[in-house]
C-alpha atoms as a PDB file:
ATOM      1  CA  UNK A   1       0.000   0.000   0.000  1.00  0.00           C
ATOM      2  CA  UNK A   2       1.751   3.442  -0.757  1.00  0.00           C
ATOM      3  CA  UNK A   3       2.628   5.846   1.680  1.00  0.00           C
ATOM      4  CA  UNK A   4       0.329   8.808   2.510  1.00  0.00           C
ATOM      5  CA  UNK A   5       3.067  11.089   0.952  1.00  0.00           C
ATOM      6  CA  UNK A   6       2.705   9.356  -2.158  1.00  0.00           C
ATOM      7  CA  UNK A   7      -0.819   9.211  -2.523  1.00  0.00           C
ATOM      8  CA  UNK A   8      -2.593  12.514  -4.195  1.00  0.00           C
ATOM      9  CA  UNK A   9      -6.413  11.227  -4.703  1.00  0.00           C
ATOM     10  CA  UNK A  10      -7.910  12.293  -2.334  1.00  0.00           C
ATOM     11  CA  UNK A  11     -11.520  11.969  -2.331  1.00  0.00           C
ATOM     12  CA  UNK A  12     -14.078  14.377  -0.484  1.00  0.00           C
ATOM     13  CA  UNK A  13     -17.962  12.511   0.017  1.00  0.00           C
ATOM     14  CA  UNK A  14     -20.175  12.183   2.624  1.00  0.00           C
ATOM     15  CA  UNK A  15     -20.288   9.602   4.976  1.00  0.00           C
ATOM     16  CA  UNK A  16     -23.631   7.897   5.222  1.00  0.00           C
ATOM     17  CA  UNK A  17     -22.600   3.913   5.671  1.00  0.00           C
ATOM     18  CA  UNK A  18     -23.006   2.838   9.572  1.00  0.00           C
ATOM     19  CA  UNK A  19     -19.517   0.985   8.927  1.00  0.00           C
ATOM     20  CA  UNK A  20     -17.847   4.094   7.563  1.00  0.00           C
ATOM     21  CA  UNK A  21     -19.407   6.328  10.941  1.00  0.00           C
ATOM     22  CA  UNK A  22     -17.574   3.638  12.892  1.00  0.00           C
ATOM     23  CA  UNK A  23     -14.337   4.664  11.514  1.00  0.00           C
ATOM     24  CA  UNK A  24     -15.027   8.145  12.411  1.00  0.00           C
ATOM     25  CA  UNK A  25     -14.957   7.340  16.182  1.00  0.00           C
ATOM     26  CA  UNK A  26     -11.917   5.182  15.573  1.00  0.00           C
ATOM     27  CA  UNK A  27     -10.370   8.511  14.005  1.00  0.00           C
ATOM     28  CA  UNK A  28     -11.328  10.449  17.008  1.00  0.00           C
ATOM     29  CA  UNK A  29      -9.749   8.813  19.216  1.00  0.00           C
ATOM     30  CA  UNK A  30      -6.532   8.289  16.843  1.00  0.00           C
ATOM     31  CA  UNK A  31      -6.279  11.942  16.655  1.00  0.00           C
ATOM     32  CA  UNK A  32      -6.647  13.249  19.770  1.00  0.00           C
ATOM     33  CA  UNK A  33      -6.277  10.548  22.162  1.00  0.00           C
ATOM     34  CA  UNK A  34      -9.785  11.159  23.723  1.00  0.00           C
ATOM     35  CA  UNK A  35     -11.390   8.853  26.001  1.00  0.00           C
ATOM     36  CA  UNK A  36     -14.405   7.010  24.232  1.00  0.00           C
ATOM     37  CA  UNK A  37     -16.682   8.741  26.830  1.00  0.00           C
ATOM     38  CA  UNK A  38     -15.928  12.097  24.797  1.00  0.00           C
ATOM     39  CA  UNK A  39     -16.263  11.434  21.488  1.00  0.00           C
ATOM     40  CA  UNK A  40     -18.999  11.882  19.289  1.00  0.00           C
ATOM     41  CA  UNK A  41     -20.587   8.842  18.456  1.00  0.00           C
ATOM     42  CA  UNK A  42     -22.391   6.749  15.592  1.00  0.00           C
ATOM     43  CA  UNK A  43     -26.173   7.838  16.488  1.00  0.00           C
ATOM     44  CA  UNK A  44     -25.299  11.156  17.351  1.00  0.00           C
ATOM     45  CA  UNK A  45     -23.852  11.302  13.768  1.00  0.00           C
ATOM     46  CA  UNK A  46     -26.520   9.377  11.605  1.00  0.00           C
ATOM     47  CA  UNK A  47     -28.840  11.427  13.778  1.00  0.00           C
ATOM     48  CA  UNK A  48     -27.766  14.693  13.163  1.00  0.00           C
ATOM     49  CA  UNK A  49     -26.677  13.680   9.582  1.00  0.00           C
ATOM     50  CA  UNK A  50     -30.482  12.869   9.267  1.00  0.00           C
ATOM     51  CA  UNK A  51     -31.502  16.632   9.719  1.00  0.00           C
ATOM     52  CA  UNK A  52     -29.049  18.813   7.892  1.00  0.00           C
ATOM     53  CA  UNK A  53     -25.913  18.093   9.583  1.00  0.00           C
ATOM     54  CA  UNK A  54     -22.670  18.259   7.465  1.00  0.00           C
ATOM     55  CA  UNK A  55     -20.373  14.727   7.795  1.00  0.00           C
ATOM     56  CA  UNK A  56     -17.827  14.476   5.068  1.00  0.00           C
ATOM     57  CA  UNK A  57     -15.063  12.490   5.121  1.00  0.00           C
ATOM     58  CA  UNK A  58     -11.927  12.723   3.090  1.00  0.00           C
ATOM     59  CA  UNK A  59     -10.916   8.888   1.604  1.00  0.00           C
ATOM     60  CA  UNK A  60      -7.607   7.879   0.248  1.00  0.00           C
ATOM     61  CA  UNK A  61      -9.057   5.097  -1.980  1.00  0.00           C
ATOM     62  CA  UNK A  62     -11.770   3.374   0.539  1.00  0.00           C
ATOM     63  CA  UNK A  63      -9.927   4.756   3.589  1.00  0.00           C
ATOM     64  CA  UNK A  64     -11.167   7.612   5.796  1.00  0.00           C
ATOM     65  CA  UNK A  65      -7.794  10.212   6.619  1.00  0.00           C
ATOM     66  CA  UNK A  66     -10.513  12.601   7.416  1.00  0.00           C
ATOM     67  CA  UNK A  67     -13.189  14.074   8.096  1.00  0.00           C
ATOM     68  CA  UNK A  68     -15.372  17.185   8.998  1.00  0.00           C
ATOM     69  CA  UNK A  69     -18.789  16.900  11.378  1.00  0.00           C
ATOM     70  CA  UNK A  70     -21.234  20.335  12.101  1.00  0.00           C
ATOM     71  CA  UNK A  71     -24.836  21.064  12.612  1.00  0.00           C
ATOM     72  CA  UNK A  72     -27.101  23.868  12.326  1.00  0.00           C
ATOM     73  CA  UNK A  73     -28.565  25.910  15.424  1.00  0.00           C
ATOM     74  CA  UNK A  74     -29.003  29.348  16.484  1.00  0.00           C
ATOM     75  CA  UNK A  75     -26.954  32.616  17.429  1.00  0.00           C
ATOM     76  CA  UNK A  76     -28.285  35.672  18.541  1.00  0.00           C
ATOM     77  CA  UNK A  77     -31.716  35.483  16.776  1.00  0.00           C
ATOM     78  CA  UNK A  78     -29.371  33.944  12.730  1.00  0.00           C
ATOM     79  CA  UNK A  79     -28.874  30.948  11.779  1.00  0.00           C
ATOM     80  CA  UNK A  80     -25.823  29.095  11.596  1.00  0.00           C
ATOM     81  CA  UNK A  81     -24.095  26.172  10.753  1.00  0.00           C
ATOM     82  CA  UNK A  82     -21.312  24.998  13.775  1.00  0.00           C
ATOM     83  CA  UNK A  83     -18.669  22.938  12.674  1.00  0.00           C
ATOM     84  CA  UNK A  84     -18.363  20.807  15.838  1.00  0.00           C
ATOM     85  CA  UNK A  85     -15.229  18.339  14.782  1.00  0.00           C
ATOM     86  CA  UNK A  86     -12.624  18.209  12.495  1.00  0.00           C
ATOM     87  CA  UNK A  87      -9.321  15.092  12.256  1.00  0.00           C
ATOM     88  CA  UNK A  88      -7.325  14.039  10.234  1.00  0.00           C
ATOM     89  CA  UNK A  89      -5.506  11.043  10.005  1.00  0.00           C
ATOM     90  CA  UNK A  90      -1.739  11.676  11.609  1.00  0.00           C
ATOM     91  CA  UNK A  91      -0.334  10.290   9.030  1.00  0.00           C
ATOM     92  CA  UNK A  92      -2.029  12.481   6.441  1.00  0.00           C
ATOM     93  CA  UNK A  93      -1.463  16.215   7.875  1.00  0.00           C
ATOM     94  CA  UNK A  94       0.915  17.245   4.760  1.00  0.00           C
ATOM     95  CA  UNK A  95      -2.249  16.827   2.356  1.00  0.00           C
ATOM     96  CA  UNK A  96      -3.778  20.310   3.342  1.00  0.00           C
ATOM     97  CA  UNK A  97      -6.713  18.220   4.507  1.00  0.00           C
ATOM     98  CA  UNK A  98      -8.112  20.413   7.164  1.00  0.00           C
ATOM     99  CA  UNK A  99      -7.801  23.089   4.626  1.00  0.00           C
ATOM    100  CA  UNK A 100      -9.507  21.450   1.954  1.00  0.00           C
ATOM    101  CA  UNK A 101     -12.736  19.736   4.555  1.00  0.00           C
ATOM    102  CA  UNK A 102     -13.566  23.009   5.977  1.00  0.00           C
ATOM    103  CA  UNK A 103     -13.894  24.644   1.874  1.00  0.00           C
ATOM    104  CA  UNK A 104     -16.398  21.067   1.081  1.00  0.00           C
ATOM    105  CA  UNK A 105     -18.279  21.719   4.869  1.00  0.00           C
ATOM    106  CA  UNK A 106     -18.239  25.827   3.447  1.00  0.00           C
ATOM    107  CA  UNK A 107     -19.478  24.545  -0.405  1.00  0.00           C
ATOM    108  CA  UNK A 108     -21.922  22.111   1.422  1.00  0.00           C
ATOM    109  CA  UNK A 109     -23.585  25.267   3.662  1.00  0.00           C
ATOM    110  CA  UNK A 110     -23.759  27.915   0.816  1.00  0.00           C
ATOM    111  CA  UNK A 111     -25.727  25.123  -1.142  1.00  0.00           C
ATOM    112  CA  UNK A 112     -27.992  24.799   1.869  1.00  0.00           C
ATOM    113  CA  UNK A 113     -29.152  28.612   1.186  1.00  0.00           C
ATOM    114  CA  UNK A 114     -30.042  28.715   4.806  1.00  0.00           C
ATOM    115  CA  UNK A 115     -26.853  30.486   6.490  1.00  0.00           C
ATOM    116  CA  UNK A 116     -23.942  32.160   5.230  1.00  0.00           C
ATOM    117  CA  UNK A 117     -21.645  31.709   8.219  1.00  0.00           C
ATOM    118  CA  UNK A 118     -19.928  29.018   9.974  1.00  0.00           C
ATOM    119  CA  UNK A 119     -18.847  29.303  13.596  1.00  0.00           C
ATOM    120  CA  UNK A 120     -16.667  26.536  15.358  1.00  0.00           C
ATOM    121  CA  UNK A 121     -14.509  26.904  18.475  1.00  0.00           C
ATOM    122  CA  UNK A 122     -10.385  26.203  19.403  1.00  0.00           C
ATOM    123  CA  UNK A 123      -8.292  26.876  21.809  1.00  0.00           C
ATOM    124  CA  UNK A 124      -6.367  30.205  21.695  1.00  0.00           C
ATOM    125  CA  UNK A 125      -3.231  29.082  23.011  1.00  0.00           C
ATOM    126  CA  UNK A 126      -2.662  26.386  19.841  1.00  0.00           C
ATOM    127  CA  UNK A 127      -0.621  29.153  17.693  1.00  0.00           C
ATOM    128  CA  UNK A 128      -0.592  26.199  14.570  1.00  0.00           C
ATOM    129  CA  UNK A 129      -4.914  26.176  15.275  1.00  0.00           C
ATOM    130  CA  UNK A 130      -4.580  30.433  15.389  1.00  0.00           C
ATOM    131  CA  UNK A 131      -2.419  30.730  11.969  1.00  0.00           C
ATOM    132  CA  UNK A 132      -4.253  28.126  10.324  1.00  0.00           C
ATOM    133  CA  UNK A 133      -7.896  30.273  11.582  1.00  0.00           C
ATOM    134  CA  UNK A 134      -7.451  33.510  10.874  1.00  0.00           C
ATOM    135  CA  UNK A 135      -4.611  33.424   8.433  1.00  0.00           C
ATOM    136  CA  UNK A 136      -5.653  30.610   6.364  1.00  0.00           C
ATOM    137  CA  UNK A 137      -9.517  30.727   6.138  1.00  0.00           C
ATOM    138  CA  UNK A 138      -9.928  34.251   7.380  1.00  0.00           C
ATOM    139  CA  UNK A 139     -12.320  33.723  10.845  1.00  0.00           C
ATOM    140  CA  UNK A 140     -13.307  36.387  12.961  1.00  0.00           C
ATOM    141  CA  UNK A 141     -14.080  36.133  16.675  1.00  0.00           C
ATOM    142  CA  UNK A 142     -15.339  38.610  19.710  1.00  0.00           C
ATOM    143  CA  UNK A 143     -16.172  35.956  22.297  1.00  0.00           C
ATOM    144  CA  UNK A 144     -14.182  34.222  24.780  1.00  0.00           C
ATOM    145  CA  UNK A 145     -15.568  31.364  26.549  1.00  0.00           C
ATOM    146  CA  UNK A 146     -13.851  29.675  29.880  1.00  0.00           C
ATOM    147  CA  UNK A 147     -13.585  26.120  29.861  1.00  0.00           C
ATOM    148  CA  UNK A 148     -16.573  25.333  27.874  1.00  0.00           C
ATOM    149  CA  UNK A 149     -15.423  21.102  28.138  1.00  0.00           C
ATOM    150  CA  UNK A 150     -14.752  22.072  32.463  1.00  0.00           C
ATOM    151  CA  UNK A 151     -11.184  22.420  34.230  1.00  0.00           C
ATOM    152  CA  UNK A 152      -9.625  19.193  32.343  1.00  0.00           C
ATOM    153  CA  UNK A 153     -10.548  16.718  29.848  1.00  0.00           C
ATOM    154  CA  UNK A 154      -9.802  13.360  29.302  1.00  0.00           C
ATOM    155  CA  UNK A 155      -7.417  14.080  26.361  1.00  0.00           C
ATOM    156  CA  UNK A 156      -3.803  14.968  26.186  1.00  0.00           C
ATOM    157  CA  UNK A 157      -4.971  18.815  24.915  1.00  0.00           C
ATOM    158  CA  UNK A 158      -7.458  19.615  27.624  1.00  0.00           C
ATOM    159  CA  UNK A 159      -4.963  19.514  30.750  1.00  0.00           C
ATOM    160  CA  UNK A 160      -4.675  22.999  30.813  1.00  0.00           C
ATOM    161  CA  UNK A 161      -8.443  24.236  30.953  1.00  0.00           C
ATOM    162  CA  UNK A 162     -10.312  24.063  28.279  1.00  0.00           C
ATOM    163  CA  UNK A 163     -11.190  27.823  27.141  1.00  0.00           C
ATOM    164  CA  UNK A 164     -11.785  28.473  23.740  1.00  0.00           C
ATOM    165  CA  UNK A 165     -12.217  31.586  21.429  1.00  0.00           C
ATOM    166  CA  UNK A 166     -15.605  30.992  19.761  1.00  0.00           C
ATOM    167  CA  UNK A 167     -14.933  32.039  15.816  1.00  0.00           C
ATOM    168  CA  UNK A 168     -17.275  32.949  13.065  1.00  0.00           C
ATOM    169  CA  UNK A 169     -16.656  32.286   9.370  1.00  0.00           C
ATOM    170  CA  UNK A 170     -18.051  34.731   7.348  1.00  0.00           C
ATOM    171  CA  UNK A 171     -18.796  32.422   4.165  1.00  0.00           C
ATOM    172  CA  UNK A 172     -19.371  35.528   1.494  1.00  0.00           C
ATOM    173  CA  UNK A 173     -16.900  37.956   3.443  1.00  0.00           C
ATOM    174  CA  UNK A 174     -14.603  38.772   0.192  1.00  0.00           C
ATOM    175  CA  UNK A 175     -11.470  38.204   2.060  1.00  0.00           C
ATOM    176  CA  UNK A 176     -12.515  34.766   2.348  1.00  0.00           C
ATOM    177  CA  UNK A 177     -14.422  34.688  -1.396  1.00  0.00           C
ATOM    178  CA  UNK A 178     -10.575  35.576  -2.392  1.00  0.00           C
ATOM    179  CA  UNK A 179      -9.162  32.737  -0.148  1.00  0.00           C
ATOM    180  CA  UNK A 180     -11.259  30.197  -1.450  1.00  0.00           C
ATOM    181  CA  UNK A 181     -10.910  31.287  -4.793  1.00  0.00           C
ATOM    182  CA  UNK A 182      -6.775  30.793  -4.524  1.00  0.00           C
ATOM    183  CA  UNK A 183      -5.909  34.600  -4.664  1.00  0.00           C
ATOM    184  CA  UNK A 184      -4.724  36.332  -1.757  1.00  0.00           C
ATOM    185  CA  UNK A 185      -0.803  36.482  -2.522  1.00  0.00           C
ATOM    186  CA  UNK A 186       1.550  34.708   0.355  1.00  0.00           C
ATOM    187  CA  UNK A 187       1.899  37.471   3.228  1.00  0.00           C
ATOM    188  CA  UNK A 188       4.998  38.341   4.764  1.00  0.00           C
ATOM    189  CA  UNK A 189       3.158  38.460   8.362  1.00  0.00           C
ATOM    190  CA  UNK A 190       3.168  42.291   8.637  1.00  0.00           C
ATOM    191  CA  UNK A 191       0.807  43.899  10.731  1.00  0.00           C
ATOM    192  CA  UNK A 192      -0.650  47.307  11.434  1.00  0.00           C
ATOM    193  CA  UNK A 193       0.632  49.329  14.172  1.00  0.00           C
ATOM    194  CA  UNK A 194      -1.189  47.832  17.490  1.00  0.00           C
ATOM    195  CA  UNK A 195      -1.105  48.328  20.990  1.00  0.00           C
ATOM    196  CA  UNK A 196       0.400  45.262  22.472  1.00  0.00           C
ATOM    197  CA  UNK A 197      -1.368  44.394  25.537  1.00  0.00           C
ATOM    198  CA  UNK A 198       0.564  41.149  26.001  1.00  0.00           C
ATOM    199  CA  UNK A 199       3.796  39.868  25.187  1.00  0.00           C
ATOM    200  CA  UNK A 200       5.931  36.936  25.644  1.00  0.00           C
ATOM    201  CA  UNK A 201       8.716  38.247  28.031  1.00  0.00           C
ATOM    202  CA  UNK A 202      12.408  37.160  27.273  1.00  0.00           C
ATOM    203  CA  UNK A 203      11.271  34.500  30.412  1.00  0.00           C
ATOM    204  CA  UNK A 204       8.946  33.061  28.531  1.00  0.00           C
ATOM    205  CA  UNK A 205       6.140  34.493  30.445  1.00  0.00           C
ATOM    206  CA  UNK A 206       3.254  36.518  29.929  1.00  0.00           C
ATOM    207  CA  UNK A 207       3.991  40.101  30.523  1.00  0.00           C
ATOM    208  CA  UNK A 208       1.343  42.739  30.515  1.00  0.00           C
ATOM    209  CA  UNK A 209       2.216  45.756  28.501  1.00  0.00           C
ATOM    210  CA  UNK A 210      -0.997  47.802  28.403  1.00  0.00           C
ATOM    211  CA  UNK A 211      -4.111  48.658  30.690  1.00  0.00           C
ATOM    212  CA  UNK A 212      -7.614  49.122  29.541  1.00  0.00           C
ATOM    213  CA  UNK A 213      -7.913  52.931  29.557  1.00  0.00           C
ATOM    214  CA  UNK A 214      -5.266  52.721  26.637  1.00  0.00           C
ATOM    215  CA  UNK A 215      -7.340  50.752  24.945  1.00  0.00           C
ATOM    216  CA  UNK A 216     -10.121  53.668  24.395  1.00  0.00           C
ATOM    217  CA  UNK A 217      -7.342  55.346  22.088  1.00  0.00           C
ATOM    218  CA  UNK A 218      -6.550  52.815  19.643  1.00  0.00           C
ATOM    219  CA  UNK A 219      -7.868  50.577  16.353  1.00  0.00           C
ATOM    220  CA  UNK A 220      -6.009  47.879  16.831  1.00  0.00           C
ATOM    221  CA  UNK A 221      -4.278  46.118  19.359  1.00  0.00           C
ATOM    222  CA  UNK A 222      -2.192  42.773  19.513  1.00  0.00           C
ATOM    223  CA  UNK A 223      -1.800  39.584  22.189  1.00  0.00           C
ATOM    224  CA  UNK A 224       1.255  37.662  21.960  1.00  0.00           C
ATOM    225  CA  UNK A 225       1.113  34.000  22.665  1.00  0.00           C
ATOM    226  CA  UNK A 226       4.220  31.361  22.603  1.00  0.00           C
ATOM    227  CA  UNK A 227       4.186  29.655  19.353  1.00  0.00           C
ATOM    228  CA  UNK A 228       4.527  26.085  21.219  1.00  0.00           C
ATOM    229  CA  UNK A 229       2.222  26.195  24.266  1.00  0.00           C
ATOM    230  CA  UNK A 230       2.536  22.143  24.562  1.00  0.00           C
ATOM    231  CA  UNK A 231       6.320  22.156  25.053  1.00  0.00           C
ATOM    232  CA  UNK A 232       5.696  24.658  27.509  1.00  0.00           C
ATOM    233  CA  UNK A 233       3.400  22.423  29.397  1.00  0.00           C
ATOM    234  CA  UNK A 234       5.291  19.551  29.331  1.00  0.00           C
ATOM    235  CA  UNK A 235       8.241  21.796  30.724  1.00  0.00           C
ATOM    236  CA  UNK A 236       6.758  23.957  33.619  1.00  0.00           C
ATOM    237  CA  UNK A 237       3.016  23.442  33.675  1.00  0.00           C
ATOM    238  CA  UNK A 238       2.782  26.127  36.113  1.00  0.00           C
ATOM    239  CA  UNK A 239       3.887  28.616  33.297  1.00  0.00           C
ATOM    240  CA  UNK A 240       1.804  27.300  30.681  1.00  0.00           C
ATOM    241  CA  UNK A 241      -1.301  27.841  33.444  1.00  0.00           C
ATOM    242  CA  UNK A 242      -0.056  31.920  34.159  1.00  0.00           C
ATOM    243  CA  UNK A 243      -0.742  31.868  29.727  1.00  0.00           C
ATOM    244  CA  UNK A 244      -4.050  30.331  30.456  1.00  0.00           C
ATOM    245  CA  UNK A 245      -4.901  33.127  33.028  1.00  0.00           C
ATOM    246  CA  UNK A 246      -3.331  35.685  31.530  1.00  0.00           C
ATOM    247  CA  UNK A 247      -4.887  35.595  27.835  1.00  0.00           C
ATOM    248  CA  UNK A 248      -8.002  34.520  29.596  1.00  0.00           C
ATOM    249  CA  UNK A 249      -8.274  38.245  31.209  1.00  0.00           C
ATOM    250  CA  UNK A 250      -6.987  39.726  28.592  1.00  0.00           C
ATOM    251  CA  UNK A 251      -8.906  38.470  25.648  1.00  0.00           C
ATOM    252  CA  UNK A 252     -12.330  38.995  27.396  1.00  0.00           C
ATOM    253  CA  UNK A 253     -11.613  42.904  28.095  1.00  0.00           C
ATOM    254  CA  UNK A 254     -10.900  43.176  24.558  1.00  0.00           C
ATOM    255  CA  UNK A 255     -13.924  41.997  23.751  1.00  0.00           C
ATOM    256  CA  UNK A 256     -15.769  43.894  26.275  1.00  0.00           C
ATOM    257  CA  UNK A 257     -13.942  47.354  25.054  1.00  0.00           C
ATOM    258  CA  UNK A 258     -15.746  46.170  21.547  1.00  0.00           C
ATOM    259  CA  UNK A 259     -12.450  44.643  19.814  1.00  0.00           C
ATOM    260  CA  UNK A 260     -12.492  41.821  17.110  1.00  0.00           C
ATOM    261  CA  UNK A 261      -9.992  39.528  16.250  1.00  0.00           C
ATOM    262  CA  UNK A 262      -9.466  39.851  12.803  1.00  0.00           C
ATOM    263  CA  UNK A 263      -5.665  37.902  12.082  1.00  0.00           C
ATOM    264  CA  UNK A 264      -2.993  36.136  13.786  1.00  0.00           C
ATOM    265  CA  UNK A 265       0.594  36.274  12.983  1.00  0.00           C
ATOM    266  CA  UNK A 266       3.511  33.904  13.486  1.00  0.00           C
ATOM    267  CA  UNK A 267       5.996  36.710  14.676  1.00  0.00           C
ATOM    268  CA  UNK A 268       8.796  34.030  14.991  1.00  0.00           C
ATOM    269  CA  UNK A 269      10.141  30.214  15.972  1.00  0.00           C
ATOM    270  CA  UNK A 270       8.766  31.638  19.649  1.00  0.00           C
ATOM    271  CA  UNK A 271       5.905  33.848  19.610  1.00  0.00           C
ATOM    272  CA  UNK A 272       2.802  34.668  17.881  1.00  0.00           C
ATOM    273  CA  UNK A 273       0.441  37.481  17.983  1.00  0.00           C
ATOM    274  CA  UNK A 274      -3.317  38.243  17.770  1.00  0.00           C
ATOM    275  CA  UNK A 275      -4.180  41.548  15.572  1.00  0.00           C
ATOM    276  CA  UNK A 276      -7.915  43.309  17.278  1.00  0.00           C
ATOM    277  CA  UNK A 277      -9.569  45.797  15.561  1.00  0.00           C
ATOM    278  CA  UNK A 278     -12.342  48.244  17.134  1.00  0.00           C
ATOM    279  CA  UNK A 279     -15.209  47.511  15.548  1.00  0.00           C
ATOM    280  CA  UNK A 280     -18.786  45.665  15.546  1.00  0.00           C
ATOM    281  CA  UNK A 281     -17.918  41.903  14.006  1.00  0.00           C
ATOM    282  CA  UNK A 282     -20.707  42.089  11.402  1.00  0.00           C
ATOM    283  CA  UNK A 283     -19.267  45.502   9.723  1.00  0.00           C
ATOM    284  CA  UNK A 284     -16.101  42.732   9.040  1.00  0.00           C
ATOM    285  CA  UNK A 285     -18.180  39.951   8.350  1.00  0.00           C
ATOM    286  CA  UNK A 286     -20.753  39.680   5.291  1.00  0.00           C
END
């Protein structure tokens, strides 16, 4: 059987076969090392499958790398469509598969004609999850939730807390019409000038740099993160739990003062930054 770097057809369908569902679990659990207690599982997926929900799968041949799993519900009085779960096989992440699942679950939505926004959740502190967010598909987000799965999960990414920034995908927004459509050039991870109101000290803490009255002055503003929080926890979990707290506070009185995140940079090998901009999420939306 060939290698997944030497396979290219990849295949993007949905997944409607009760044996095929069982491989999702199995993928689940392969990815993130979750207990079977939290995974999603086969009649939750036929069910909601059953009433609109998006499953797709990506298939090497008759093999599921990957796949992509949302609903529809309500936000604030609109319609949307949350993309609950997305994996991908480990041994498939140089295919651009998460990439290429969230543009079928985006294709699959607009053909609904019910919503044209996406919204799905991730952990701030995951710099690769940030970059590949708002750099790659162009998400914007003004709501930070604390520990939405409680204090600690049963996989290896939920031992520090489990907040997460909740994002929305504008679907028509024509940054991400240009996205999909393959032409925003390669950026060079400039930024705008921004208040920094964190940054990652030369001790590889967090180290607060402005207050919320100097917030009232500004556009845009920027929160630095370490571009490898999980090294960090395996090193000094105590430090990786001052982040937690630290981005925690600082994230939701951005919000509050009525910022947006709009990008994320990777500054260097260490550190990463957030870019907010002052102003309502649907004048940057669609």
């Amino acid at each position: 059987m060939p290698s997944a770097t030497e396979t290219t057809q990849i295949v993007f369908r949905d997944i409607k076969d009760t044996r095929e569902i069982k491989v999702v679990e199995e993928l689940q659990i392969k990815a993130w090392g979750d207990d079977e207690r939290d995974i999603v599982p086969l009649n939750q997926l036929v069910a909601a499958s059953y009433v609109g929900g998006s499953l797709i799968g990506a298939f090497d041949d008759k093999r599921l790398v990957g796949f992509a799993y949302g609903f529809y519900g309500h936000l604030g009085g609109r319609l949307v469509h949350h993309s609950h779960m997305l994996a991908v096989d480990p041994a498939y992440r140089n295919h651009n598969l998460g990439f290429r699942l969230k543009a079928a679950q985006r294709d699959r939505v607009l053909a609904d004609k019910i919503t044209d926004r996406i919204t799905w959740t991730f952990d701030p502190l995951q710099s690769l999850n940030a970059h590949f967010n708002f750099a790659k598909l162009g998400v914007l987000c003004d709501t930070y939730k604390i520990n939405v799965y409680g204090e600690q999960g049963s996989s290896f990414l939920h031992q520090n807390g489990t907040d997460r920034l909740f994002v929305t995908w504008p679907l028509n927004r024509p940054e991400v019409e240009r996205i999909m459509a393959g032409e925003c050039t390669e950026r060079n991870d400039s930024a705008p000038t921004a208040l920094r109101l964190l940054r990652n000290s030369d001790s590889c803490g967090p180290e607060r740099e402005a207050t919320i009255r100097d917030m009232s002055a500004v556009s845009f503003v920027a929160i630095e993160i370490p571009a490898d929080i999980s090294s960090i926890e395996q090193a000094d979990f105590a430090l990786a739990r001052k982040w937690r707290e630290a981005t925690r506070r600082i994230f939701t009185e951005a919000f509050l003062e009525g910022f947006v995140a709009v990008d994320y940079f990777l500054n260097s090998e260490r550190t990463g930054f957030y870019l907010l901009e002052k102003r309502p999420l649907d004048e940057t939306g669609s």
